[in-house]
PDB file of N, CA and C in Angstrom:
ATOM      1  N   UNK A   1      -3.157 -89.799 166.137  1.00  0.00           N
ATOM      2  CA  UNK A   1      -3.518 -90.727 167.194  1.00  0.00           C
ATOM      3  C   UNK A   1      -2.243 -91.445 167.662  1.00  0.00           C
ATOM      4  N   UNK A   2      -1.895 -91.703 169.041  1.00  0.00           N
ATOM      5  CA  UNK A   2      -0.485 -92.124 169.513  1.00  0.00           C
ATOM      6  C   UNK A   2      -1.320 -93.084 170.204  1.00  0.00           C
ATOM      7  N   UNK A   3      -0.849 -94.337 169.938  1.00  0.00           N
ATOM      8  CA  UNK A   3      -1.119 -95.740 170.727  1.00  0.00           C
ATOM      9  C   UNK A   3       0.329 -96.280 171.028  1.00  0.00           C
ATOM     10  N   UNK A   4       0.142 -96.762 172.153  1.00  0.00           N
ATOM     11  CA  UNK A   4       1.090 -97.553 173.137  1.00  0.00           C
ATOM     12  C   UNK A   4       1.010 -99.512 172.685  1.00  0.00           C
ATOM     13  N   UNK A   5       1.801 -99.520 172.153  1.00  0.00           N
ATOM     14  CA  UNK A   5       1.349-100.911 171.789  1.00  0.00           C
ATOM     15  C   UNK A   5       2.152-101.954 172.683  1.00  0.00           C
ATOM     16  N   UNK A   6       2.685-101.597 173.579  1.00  0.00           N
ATOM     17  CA  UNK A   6       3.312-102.586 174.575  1.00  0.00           C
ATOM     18  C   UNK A   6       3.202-102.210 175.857  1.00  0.00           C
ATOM     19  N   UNK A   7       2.326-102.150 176.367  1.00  0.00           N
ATOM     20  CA  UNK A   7       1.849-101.927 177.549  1.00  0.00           C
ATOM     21  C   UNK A   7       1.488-103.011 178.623  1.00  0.00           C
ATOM     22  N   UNK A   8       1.827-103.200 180.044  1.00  0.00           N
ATOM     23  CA  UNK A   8       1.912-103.807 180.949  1.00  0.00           C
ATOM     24  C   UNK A   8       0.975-103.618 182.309  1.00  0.00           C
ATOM     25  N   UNK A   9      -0.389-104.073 182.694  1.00  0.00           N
ATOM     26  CA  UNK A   9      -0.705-103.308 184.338  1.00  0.00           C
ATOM     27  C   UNK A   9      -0.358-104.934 185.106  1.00  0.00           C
ATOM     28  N   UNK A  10       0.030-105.009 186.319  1.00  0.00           N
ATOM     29  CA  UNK A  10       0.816-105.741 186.906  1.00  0.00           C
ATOM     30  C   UNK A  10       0.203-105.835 188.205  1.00  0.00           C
ATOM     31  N   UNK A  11      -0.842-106.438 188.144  1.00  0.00           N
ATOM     32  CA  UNK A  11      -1.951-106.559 189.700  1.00  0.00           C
ATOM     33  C   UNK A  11      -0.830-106.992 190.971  1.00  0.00           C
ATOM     34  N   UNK A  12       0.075-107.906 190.874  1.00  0.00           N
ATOM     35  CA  UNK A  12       0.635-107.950 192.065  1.00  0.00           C
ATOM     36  C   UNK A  12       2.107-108.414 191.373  1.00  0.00           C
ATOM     37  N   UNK A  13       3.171-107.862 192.146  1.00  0.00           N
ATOM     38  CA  UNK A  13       4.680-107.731 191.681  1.00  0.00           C
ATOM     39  C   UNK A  13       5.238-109.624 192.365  1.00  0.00           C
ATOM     40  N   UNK A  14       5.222-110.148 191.827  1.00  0.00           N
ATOM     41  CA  UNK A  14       5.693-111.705 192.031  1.00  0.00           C
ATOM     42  C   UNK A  14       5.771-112.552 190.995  1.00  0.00           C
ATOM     43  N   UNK A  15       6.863-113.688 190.609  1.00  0.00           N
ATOM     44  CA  UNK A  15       7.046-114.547 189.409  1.00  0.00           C
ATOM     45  C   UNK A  15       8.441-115.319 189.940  1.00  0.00           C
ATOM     46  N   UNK A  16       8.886-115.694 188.982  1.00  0.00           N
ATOM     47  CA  UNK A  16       9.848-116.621 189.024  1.00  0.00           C
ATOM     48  C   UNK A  16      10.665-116.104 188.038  1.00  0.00           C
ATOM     49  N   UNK A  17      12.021-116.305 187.476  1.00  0.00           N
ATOM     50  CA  UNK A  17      12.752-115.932 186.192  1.00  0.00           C
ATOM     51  C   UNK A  17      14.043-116.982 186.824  1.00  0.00           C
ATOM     52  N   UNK A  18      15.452-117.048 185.840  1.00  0.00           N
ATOM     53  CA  UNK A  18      16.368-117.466 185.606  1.00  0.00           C
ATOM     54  C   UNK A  18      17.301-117.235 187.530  1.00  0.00           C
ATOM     55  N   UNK A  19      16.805-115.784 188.149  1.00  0.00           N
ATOM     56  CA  UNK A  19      17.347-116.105 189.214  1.00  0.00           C
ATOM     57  C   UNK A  19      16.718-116.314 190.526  1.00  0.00           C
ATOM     58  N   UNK A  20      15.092-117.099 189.718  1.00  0.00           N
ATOM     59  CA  UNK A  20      14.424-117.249 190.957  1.00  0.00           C
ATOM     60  C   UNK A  20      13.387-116.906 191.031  1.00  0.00           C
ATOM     61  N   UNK A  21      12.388-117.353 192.240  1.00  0.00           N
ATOM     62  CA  UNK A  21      11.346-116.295 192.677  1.00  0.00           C
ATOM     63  C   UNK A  21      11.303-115.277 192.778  1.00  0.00           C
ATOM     64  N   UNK A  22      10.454-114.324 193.073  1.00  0.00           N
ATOM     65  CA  UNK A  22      10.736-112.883 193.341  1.00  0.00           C
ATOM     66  C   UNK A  22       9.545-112.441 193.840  1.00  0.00           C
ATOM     67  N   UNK A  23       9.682-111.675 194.574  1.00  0.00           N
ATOM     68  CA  UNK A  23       8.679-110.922 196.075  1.00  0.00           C
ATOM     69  C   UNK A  23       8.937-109.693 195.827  1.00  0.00           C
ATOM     70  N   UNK A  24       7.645-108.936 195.993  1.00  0.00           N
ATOM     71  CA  UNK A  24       7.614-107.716 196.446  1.00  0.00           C
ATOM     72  C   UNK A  24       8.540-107.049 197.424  1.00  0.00           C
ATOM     73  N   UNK A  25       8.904-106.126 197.161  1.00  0.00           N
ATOM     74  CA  UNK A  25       9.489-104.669 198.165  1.00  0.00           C
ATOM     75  C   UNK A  25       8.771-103.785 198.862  1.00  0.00           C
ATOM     76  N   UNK A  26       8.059-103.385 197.606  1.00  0.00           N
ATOM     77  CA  UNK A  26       7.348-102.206 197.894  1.00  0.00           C
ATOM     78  C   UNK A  26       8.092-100.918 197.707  1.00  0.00           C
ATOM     79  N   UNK A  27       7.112 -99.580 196.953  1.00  0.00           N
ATOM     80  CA  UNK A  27       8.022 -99.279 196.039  1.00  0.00           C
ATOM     81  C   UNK A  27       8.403 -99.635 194.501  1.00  0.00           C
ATOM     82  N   UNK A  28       6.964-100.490 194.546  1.00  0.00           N
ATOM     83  CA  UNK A  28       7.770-100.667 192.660  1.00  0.00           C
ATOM     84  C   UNK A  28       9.048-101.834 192.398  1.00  0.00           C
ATOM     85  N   UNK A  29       9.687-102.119 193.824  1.00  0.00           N
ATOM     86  CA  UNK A  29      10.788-103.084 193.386  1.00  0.00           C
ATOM     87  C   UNK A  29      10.649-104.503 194.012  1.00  0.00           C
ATOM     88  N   UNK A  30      11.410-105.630 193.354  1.00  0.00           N
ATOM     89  CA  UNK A  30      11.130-106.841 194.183  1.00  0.00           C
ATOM     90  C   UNK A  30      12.485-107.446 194.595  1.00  0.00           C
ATOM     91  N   UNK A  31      12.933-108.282 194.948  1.00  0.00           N
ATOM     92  CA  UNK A  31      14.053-108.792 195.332  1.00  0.00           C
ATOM     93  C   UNK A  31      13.863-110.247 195.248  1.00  0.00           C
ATOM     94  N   UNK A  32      14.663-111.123 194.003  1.00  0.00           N
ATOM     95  CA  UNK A  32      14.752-112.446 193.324  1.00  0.00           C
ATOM     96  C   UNK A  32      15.202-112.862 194.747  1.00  0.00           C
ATOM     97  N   UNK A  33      15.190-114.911 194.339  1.00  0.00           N
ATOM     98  CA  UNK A  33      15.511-115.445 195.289  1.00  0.00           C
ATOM     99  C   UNK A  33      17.087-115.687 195.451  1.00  0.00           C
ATOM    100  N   UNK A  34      17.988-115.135 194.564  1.00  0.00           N
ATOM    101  CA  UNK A  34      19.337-114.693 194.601  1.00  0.00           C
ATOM    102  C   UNK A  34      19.925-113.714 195.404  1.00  0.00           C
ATOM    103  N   UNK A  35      18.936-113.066 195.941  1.00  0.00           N
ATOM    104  CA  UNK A  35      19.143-111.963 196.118  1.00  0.00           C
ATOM    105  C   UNK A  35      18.790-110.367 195.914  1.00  0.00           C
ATOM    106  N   UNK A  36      18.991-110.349 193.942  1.00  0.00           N
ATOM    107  CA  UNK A  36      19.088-108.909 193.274  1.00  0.00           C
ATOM    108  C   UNK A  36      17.645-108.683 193.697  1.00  0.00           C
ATOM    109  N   UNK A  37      17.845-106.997 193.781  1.00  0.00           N
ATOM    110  CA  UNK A  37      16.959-106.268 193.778  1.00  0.00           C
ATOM    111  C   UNK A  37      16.971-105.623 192.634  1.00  0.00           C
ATOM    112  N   UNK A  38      15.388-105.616 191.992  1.00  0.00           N
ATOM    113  CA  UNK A  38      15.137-104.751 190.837  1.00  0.00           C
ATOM    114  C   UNK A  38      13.961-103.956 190.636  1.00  0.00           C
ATOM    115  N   UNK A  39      14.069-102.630 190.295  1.00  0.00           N
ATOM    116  CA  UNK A  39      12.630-101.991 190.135  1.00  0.00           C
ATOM    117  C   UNK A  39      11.980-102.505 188.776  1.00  0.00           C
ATOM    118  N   UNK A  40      10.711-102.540 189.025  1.00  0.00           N
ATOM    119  CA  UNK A  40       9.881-103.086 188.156  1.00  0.00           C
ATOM    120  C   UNK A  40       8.499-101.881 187.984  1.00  0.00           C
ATOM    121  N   UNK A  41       8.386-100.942 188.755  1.00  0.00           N
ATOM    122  CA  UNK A  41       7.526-100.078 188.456  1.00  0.00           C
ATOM    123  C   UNK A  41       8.133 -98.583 189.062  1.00  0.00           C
ATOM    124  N   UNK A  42       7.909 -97.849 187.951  1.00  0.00           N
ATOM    125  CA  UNK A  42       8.619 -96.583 187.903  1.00  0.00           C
ATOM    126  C   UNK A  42       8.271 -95.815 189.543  1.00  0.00           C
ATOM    127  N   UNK A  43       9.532 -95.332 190.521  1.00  0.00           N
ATOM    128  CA  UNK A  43       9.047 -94.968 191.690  1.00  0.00           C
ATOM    129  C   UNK A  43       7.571 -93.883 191.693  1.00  0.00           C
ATOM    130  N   UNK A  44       7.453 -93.911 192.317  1.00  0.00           N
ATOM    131  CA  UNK A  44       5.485 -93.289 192.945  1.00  0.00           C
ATOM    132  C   UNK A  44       4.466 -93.754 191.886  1.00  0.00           C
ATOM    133  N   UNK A  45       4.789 -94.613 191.050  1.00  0.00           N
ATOM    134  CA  UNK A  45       3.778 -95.559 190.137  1.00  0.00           C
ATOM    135  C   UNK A  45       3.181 -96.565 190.832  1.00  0.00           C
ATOM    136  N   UNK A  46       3.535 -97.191 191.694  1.00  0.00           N
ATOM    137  CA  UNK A  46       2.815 -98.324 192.614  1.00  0.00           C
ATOM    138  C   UNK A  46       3.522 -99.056 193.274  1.00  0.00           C
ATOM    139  N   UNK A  47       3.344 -99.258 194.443  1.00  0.00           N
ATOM    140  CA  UNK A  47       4.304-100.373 195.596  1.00  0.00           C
ATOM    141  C   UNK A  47       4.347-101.463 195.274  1.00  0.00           C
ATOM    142  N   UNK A  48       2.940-101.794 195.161  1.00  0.00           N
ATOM    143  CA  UNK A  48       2.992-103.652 194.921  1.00  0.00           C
ATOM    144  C   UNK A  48       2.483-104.639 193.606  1.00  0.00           C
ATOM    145  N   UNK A  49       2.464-103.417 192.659  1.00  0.00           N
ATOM    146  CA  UNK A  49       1.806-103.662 191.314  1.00  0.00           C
ATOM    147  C   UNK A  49       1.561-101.988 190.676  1.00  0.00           C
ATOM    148  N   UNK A  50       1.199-102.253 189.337  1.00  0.00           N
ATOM    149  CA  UNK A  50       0.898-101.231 188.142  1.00  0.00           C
ATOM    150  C   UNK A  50      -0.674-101.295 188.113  1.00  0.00           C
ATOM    151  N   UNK A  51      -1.360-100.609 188.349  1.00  0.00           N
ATOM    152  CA  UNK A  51      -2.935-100.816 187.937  1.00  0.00           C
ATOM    153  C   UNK A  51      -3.178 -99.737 186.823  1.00  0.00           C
ATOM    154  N   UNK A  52      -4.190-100.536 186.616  1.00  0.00           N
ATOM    155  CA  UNK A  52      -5.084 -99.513 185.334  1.00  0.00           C
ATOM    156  C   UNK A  52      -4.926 -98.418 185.695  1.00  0.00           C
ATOM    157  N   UNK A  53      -5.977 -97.670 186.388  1.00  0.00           N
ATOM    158  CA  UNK A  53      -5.553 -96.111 186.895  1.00  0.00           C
ATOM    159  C   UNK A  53      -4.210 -95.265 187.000  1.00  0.00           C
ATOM    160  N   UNK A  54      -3.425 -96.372 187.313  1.00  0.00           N
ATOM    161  CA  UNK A  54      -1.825 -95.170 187.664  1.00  0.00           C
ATOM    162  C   UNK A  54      -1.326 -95.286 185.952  1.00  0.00           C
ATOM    163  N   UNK A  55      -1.823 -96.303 185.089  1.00  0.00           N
ATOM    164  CA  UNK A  55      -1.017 -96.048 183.788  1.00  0.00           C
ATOM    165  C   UNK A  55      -1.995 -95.010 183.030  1.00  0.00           C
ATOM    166  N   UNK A  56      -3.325 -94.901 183.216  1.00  0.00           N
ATOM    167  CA  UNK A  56      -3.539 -93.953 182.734  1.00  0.00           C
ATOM    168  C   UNK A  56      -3.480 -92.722 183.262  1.00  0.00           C
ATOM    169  N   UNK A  57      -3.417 -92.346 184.274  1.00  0.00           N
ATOM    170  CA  UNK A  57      -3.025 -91.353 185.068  1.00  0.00           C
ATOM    171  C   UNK A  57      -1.094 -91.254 184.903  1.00  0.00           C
ATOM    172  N   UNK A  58      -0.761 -91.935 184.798  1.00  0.00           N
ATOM    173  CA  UNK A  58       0.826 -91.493 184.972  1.00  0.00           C
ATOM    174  C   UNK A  58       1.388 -91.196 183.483  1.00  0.00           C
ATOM    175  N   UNK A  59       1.048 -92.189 182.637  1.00  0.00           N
ATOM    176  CA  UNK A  59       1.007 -92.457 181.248  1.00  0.00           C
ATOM    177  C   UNK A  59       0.421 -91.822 180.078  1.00  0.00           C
ATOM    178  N   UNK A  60      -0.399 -92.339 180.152  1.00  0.00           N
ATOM    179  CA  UNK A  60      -1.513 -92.213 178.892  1.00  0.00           C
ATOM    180  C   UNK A  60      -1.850 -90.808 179.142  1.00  0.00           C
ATOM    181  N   UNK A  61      -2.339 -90.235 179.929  1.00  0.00           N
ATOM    182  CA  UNK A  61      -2.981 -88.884 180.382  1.00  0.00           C
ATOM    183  C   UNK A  61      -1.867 -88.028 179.344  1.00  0.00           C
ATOM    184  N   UNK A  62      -0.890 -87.842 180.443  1.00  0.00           N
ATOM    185  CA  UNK A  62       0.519 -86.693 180.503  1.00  0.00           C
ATOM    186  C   UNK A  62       1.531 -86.609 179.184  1.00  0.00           C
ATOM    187  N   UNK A  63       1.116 -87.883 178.159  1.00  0.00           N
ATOM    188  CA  UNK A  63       1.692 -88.363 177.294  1.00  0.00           C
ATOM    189  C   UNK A  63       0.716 -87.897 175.816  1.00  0.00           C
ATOM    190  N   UNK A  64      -0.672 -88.385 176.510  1.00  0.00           N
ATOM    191  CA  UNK A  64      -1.606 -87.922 175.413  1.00  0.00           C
ATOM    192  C   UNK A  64      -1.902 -89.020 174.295  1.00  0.00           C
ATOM    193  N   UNK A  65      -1.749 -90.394 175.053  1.00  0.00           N
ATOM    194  CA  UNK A  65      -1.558 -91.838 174.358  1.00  0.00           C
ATOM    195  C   UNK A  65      -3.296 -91.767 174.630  1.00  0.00           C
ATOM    196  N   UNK A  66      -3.274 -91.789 173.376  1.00  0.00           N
ATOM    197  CA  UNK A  66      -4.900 -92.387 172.970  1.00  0.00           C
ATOM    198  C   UNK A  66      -5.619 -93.668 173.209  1.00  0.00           C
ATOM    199  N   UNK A  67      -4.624 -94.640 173.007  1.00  0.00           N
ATOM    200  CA  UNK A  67      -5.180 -96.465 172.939  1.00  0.00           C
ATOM    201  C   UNK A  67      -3.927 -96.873 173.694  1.00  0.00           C
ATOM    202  N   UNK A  68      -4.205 -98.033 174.313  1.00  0.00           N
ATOM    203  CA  UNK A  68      -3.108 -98.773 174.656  1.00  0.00           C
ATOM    204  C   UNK A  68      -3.332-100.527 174.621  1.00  0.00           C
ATOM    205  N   UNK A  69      -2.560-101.249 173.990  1.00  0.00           N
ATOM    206  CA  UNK A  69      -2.532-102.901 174.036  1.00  0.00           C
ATOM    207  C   UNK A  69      -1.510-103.254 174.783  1.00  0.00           C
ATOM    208  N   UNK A  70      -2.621-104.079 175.624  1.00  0.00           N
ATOM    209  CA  UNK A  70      -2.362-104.736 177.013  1.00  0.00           C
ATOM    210  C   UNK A  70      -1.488-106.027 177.021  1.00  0.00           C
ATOM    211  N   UNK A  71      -0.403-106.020 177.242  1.00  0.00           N
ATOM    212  CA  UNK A  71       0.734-107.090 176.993  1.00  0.00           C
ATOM    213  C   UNK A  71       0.477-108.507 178.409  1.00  0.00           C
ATOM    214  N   UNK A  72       0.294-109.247 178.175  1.00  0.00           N
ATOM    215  CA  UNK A  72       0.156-110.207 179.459  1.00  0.00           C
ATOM    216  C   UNK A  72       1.533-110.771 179.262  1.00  0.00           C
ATOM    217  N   UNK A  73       2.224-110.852 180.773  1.00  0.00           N
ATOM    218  CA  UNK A  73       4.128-111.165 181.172  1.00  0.00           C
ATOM    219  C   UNK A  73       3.490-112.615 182.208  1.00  0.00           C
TER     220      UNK A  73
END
């Protein structure tokens, strides 16, 4: 049995950190209020968030991950 024990789904790509707010791109990436741009969801995984479906479909499926615990960021 292969479980994922750090797992993330990410309803909408926005927060704050050390350089700021941060907004969506689209594409999986956001751009802080500094500036940087960073991907946050693997490209053709989701534009504006991670949902349930694309991790088990992208993930869990192709991988053959049995269980997964859901990490809240």
């Amino acid at each position: 049995m292969l479980i994922d024990a750090h797992a993330h789904i990410i309803e909408h790509l926005r927060g704050v950190s050390a350089r700021g707010e941060s907004r969506a791109l689209g594409n999986g990436c956001i751009r802080h209020a500094n500036g940087d741009v960073q991907r946050i969801v693997p490209e053709g995984m989701g534009d504006y968030g991670f949902s349930a479906e694309s991790y088990i479909e992208n993930i869990m499926k192709p991988y053959e991950v049995d269980k997964a615990v859901l990490i809240q960021a």
